[in-house]
C-alpha atoms as a PDB file:
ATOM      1  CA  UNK A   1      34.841 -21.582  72.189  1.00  0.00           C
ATOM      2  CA  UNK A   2      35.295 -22.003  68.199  1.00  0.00           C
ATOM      3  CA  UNK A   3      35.184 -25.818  69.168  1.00  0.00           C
ATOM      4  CA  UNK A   4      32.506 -26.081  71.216  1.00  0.00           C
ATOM      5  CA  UNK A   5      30.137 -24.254  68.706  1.00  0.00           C
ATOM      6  CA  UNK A   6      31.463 -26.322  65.524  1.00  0.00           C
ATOM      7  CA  UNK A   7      30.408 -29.545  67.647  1.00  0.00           C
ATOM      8  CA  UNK A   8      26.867 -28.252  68.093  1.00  0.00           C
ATOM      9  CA  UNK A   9      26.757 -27.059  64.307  1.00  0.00           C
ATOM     10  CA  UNK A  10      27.990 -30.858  63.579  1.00  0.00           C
ATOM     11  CA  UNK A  11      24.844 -32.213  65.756  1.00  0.00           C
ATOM     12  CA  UNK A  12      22.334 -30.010  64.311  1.00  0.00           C
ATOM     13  CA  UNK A  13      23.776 -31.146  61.006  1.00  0.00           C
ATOM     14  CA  UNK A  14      23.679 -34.798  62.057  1.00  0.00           C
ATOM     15  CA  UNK A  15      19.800 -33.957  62.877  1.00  0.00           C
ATOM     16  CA  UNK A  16      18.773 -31.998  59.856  1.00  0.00           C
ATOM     17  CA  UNK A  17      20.042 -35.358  57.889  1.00  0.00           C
ATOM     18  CA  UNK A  18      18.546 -37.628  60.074  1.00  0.00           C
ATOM     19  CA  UNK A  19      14.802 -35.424  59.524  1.00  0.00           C
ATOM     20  CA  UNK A  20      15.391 -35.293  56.134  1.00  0.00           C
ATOM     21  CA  UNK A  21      16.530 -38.785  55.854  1.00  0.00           C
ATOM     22  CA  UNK A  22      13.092 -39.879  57.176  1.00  0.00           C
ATOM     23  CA  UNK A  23      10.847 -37.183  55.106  1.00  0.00           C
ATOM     24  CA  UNK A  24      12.144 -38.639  52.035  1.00  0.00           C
ATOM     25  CA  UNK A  25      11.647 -42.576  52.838  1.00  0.00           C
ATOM     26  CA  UNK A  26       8.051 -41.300  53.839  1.00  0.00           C
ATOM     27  CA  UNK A  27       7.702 -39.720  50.717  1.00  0.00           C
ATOM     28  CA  UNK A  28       8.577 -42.892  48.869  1.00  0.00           C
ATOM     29  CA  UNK A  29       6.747 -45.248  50.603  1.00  0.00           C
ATOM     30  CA  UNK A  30       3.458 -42.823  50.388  1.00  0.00           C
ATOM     31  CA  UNK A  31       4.246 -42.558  46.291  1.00  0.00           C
ATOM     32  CA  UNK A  32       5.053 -46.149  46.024  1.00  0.00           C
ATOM     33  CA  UNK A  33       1.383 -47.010  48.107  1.00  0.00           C
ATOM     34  CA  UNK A  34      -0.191 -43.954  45.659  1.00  0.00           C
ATOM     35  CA  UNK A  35       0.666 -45.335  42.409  1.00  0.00           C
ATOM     36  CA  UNK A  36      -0.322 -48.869  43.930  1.00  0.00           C
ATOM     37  CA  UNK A  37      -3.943 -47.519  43.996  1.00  0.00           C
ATOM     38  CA  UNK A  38      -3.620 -45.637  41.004  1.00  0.00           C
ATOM     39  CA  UNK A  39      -2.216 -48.347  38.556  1.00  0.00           C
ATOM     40  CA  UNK A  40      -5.612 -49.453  37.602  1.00  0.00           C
ATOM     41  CA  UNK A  41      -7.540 -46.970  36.929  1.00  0.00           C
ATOM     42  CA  UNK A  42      -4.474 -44.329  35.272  1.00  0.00           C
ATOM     43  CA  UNK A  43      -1.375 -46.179  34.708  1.00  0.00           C
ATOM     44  CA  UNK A  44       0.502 -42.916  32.794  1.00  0.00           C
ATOM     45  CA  UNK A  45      -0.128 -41.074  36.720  1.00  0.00           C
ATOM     46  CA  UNK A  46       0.892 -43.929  38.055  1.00  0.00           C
ATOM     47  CA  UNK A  47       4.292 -44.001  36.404  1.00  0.00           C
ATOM     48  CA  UNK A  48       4.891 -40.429  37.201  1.00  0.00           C
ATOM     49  CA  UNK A  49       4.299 -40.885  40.881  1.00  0.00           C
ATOM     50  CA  UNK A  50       6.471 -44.669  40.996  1.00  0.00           C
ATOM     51  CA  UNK A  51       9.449 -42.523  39.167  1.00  0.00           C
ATOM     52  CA  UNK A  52       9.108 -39.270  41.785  1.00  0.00           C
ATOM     53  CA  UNK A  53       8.900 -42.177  44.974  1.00  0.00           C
ATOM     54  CA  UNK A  54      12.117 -43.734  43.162  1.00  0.00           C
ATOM     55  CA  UNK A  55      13.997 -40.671  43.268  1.00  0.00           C
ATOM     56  CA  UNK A  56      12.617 -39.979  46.851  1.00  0.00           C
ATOM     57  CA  UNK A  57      13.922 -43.226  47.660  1.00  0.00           C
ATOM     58  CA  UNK A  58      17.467 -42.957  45.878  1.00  0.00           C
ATOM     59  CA  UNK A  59      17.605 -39.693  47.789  1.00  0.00           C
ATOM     60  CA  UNK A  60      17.286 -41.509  51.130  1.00  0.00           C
ATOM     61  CA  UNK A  61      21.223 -42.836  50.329  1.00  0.00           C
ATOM     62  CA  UNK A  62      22.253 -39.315  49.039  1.00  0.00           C
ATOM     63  CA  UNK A  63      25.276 -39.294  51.357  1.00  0.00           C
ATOM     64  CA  UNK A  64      26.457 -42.435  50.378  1.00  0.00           C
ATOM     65  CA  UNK A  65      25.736 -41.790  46.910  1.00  0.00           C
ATOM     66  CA  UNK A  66      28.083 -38.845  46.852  1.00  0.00           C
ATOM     67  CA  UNK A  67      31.304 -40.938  49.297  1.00  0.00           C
ATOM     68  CA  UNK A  68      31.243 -43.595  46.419  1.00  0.00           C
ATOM     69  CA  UNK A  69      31.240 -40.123  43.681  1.00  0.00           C
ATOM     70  CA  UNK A  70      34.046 -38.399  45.948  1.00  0.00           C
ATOM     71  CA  UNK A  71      36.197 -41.719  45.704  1.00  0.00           C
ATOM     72  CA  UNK A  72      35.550 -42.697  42.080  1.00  0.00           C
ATOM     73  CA  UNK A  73      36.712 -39.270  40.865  1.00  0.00           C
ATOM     74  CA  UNK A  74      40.093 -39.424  43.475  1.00  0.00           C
ATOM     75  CA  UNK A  75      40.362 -42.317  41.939  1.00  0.00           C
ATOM     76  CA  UNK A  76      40.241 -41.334  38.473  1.00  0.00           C
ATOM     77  CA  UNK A  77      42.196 -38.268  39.192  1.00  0.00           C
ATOM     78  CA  UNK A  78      45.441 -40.400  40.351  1.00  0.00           C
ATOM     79  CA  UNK A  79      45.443 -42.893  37.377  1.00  0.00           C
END
């Protein structure tokens, strides 16, 4: 029973990521097309909105991001 529900809770989890995996890579691609329009006519907005689709886009490879964290600090712990 305890197994069975921990599997679904893994799947929904699995889903969640993959939803919010795909908000943020629409977010950056919509900021990174925004301050395209924008860089002519206000280039300070347009910074602003190419640093907030940069972070939207880093955030994309958040999981990975934190594996390569998790191992550098195992790593740093053993030496």
């Amino acid at each position: 029973m305890v197994l069975s529900k921990m599997n679904k809770n893994n799947k929904v989890k699995k889903l969640s990521d993959y939803i919010m995996t795909f908000a943020f890579m629409y977010s950056s691609i919509i900021c990174f097309i925004e301050a395209g329009e924008k860089w002519q006519d206000n280039r300070i907005l347009a910074v602003i909105i190419l640093i907030c689709g940069f972070f939207s886009f880093i955030a994309v490879f958040r999981s990975q991001i934190a594996s390569i964290l998790i191992k550098l600090k195992k790593r740093n712990k053993n030496e």
